[in-house]
Protein backbone atom coordinates (compact mmCIF):
# COMPACT_ATOMS: atom_id res chain seq x y z
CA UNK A 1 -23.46 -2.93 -5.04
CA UNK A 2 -24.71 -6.17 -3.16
CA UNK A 3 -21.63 -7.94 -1.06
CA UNK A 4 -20.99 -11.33 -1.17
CA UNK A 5 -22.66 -13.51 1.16
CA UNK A 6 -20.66 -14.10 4.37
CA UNK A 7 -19.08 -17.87 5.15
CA UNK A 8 -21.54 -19.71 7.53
CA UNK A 9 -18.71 -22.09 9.14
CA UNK A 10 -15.83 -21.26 11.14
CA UNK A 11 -12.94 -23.94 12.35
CA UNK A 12 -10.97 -24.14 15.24
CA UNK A 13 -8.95 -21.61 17.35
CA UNK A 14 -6.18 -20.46 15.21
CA UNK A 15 -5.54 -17.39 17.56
CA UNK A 16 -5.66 -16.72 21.34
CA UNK A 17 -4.26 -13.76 23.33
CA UNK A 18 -4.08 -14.55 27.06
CA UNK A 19 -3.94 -11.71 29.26
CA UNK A 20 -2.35 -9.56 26.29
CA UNK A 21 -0.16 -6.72 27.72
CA UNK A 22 1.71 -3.97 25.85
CA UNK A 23 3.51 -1.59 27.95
CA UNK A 24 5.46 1.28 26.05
CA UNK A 25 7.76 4.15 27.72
CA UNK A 26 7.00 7.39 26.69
CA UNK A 27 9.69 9.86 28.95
CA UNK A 28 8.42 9.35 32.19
CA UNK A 29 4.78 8.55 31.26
CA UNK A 30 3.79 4.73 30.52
CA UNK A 31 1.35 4.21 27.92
CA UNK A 32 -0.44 0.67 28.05
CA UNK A 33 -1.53 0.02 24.65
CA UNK A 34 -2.63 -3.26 25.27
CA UNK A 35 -4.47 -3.52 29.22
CA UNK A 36 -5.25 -7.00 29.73
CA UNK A 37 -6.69 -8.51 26.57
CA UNK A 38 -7.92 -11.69 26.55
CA UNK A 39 -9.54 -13.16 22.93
CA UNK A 40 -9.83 -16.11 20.60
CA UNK A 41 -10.06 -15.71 16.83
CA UNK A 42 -11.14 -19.00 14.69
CA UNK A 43 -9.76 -20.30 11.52
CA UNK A 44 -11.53 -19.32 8.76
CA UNK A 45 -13.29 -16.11 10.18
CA UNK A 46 -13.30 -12.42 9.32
CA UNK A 47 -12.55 -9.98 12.01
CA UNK A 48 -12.68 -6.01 11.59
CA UNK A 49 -10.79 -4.15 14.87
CA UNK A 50 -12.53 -0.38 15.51
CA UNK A 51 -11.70 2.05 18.09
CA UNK A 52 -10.86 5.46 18.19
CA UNK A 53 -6.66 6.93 17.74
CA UNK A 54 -5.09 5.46 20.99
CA UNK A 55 -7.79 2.51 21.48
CA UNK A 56 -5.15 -0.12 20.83
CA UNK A 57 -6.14 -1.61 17.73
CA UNK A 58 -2.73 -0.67 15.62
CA UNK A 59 -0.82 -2.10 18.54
CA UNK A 60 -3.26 -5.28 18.72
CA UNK A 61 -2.78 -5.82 15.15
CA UNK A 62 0.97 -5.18 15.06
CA UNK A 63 1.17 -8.20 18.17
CA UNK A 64 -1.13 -10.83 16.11
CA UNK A 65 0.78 -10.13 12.93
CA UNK A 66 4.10 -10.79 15.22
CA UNK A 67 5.62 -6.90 13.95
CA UNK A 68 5.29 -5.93 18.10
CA UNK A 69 6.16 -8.56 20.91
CA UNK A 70 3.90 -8.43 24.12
CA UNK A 71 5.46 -6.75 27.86
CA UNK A 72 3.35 -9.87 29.31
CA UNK A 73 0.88 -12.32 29.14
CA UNK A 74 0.44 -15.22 26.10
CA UNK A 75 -0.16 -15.01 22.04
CA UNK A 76 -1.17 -18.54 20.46
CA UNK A 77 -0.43 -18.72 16.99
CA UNK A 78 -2.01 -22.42 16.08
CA UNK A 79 -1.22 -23.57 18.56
CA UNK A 80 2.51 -22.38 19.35
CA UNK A 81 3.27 -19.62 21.98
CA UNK A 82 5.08 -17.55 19.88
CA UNK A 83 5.51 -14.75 22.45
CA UNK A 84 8.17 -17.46 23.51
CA UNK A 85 10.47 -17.06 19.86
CA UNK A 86 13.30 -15.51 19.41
CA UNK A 87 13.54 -13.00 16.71
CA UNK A 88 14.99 -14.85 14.43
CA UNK A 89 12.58 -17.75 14.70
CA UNK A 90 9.79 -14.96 15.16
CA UNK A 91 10.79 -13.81 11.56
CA UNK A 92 10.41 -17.11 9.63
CA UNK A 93 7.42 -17.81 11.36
CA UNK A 94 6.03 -14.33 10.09
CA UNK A 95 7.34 -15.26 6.89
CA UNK A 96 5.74 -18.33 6.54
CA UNK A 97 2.10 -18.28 8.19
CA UNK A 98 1.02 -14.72 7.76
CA UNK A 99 0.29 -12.52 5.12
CA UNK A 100 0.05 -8.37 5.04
CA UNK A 101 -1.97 -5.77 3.51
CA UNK A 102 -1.26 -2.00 4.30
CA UNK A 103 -3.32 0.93 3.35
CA UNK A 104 0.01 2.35 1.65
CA UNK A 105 0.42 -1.09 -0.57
CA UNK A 106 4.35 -0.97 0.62
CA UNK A 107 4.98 -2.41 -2.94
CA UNK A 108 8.78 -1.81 -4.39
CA UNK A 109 8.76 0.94 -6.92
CA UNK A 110 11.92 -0.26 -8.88
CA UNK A 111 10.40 -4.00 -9.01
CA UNK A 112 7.54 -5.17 -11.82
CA UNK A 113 4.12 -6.08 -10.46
CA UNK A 114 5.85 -10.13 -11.25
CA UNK A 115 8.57 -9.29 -9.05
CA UNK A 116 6.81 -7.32 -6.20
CA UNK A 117 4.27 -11.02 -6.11
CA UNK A 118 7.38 -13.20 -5.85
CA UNK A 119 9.58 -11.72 -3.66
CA UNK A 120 8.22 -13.53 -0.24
CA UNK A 121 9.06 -16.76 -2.29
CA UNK A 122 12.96 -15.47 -2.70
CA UNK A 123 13.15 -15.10 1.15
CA UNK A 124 11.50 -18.63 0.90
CA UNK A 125 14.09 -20.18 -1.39
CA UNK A 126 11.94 -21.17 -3.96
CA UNK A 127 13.71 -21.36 -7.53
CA UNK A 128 13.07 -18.61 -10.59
CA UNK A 129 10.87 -21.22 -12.11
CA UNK A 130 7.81 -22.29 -9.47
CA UNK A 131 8.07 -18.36 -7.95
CA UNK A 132 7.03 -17.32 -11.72
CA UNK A 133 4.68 -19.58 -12.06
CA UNK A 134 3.12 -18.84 -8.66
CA UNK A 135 3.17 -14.86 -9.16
CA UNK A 136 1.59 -15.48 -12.41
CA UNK A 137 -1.47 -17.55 -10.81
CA UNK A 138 -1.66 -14.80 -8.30
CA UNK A 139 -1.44 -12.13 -10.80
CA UNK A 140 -4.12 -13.88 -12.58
CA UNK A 141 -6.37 -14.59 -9.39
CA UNK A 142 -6.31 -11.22 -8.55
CA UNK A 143 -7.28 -9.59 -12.16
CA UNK A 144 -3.66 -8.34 -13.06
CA UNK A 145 -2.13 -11.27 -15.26
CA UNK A 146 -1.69 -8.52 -17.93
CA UNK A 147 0.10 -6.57 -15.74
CA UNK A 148 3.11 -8.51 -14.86
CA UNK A 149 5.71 -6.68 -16.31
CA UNK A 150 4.35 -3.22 -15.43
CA UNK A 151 5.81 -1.35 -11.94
CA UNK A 152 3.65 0.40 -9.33
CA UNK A 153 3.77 3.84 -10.69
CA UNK A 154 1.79 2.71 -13.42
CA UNK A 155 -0.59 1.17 -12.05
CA UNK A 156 -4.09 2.78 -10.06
CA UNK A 157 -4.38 2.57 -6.59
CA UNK A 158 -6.70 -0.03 -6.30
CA UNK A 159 -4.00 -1.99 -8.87
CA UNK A 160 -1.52 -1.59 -6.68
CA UNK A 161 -4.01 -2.94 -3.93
CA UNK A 162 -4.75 -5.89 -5.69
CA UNK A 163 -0.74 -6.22 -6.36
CA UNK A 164 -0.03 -5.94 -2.26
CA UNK A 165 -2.94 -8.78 -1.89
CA UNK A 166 -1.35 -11.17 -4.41
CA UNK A 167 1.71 -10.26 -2.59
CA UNK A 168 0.39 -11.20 0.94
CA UNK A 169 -1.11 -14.84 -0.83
CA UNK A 170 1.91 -15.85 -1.78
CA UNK A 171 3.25 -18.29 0.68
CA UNK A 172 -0.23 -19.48 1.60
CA UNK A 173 -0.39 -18.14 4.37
CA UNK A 174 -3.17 -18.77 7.29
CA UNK A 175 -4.21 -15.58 8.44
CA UNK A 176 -3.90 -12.17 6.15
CA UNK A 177 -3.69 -9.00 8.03
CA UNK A 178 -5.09 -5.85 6.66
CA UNK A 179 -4.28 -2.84 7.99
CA UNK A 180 -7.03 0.19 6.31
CA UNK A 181 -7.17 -2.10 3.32
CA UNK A 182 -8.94 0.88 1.91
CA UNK A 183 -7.63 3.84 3.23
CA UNK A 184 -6.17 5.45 0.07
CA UNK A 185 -8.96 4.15 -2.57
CA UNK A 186 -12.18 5.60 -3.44
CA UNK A 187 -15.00 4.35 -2.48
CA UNK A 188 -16.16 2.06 -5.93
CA UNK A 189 -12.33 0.68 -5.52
CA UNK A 190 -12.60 0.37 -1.91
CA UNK A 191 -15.46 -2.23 -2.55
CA UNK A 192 -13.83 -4.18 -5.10
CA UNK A 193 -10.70 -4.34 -2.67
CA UNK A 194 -13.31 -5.32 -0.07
CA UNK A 195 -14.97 -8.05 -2.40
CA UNK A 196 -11.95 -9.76 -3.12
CA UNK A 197 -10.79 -9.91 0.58
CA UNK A 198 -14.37 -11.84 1.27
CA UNK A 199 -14.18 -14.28 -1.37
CA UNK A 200 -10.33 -15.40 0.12
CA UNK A 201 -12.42 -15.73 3.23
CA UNK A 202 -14.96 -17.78 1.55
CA UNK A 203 -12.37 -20.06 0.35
CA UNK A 204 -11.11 -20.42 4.19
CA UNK A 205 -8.77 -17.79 4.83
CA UNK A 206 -8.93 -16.20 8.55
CA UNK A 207 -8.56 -12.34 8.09
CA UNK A 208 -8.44 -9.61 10.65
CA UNK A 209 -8.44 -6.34 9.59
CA UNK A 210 -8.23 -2.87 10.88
CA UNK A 211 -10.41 -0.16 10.04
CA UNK A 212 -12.04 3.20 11.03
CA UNK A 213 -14.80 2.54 8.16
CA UNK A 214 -18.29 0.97 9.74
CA UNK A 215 -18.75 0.20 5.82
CA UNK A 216 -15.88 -1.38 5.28
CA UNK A 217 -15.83 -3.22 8.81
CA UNK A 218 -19.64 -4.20 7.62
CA UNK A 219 -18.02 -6.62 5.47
CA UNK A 220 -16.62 -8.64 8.24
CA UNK A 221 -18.80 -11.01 10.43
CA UNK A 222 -16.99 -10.25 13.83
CA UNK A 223 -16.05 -6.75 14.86
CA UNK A 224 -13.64 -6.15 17.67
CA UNK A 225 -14.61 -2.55 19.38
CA UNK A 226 -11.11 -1.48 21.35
CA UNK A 227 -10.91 1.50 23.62
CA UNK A 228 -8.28 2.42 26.23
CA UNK A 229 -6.28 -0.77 25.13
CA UNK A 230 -9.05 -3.16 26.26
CA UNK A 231 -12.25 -4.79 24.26
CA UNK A 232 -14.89 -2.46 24.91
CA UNK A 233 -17.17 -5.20 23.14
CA UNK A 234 -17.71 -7.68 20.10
CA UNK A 235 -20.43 -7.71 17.54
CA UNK A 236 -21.48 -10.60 15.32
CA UNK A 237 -23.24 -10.60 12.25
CA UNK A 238 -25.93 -13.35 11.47
């Protein structure tokens, strides 16, 4: 199946890591996850991290999606250090600029597809009313409005995919993070998933994503090769 073409602009910086260091204790042994990393990512791009177990890339992604703080050195979030926040203000601004995908869709088995959409909006304050509305869209922009009232278990994995990416749209957000996206789909659904995450970057979302895949990473136009918790090197599709 033919992928969609690639975005041919890119905006301005919307990430920068300066000197990115992650330093964690492990008994008497310290493991730096992060060595020195120094990178800019651009609104509106698609990035795919590689690198083999113990290159750095989970702990990269974990900084830029704010889940990890840095040991040392500088993480510009559009502009703001936010390797300066405290948790609290760390929190909200996770809550309100960034979106997540996880290979394991982390959806809430109790709650309805509807529910599992809305519920960034509750921690957002927004009334029954406009969160409906806006988890219906979102159902709907995703292929799922006739799913709304059905929970996770019924649902396929690349449904409950689609679910976690409706999920991760719903406050707007400017970057999406996807960690294995695809990891537990087959390969036909792992396309689809991969389609859809390529036309929200058409429409100007940034997205870096994790992956082991070169398939899957094909589909982005930068790819970030980590090893030994450094950039070994960058590639950049046409």
């Amino acid at each position: 199946m033919a992928k969609p073409p690639r975005p041919t602009t890119e905006g301005q910086e919307i990430v920068r890591l300066e000197d990115a260091r992650k330093v964690y204790q492990m008994g008497t042994e310290q493991v730096h996850a992060l060595a020195g990393v120094n990178i800019e990512f651009r609104r509106g791009s698609f990035w795919a991290i590689m690198g083999p177990s113990g290159s750095g890339k989970s702990t990269m992604m974990n900084v830029l999606g704010c889940l990890d703080r840095l040991t040392s050195g500088s993480y510009y979030l559009d502009g703001q250090d936010v390797s300066q926040l405290d948790d609290d203000s760390l929190s909200d601004f996770r809550l309100r600029y960034l979106g997540f995908v996880f290979q394991s869709f982390n959806l809430i088995p109790q709650l309805t597809v509807h529910r599992n959409i809305e519920l960034p909006l509750y921690y957002l304050g927004w009334d029954a009313d406009r969160s409906a509305d806006r988890a219906k869209e979102l159902a709907d922009e995703v292929g799922l409005g006739d799913r709304l009232s059905h929970r996770p278990t019924e649902l396929s994995g690349g449904q409950m995919q689609r679910v976690a990416i409706a999920r991760a749209l719903a406050n707007d957000p400017q970057i999406i993070f996807a960690d294995e996206p695809t990891g537990n789909l087959d390969s036909a659904t792992g396309v689809q998933i991969m389609q859809l995450l390529t036309k929200l970057n058409q429409r100007g979302k940034t997205i870096i994503m994790v992956t082991h895949e070169p398939d899957i990473a094909a589909y982005a136009r930068h790819r970030l090769h980590m090893i030994d918790g450094v950039v070994d090197r960058i590639e950049t599709a046409a």
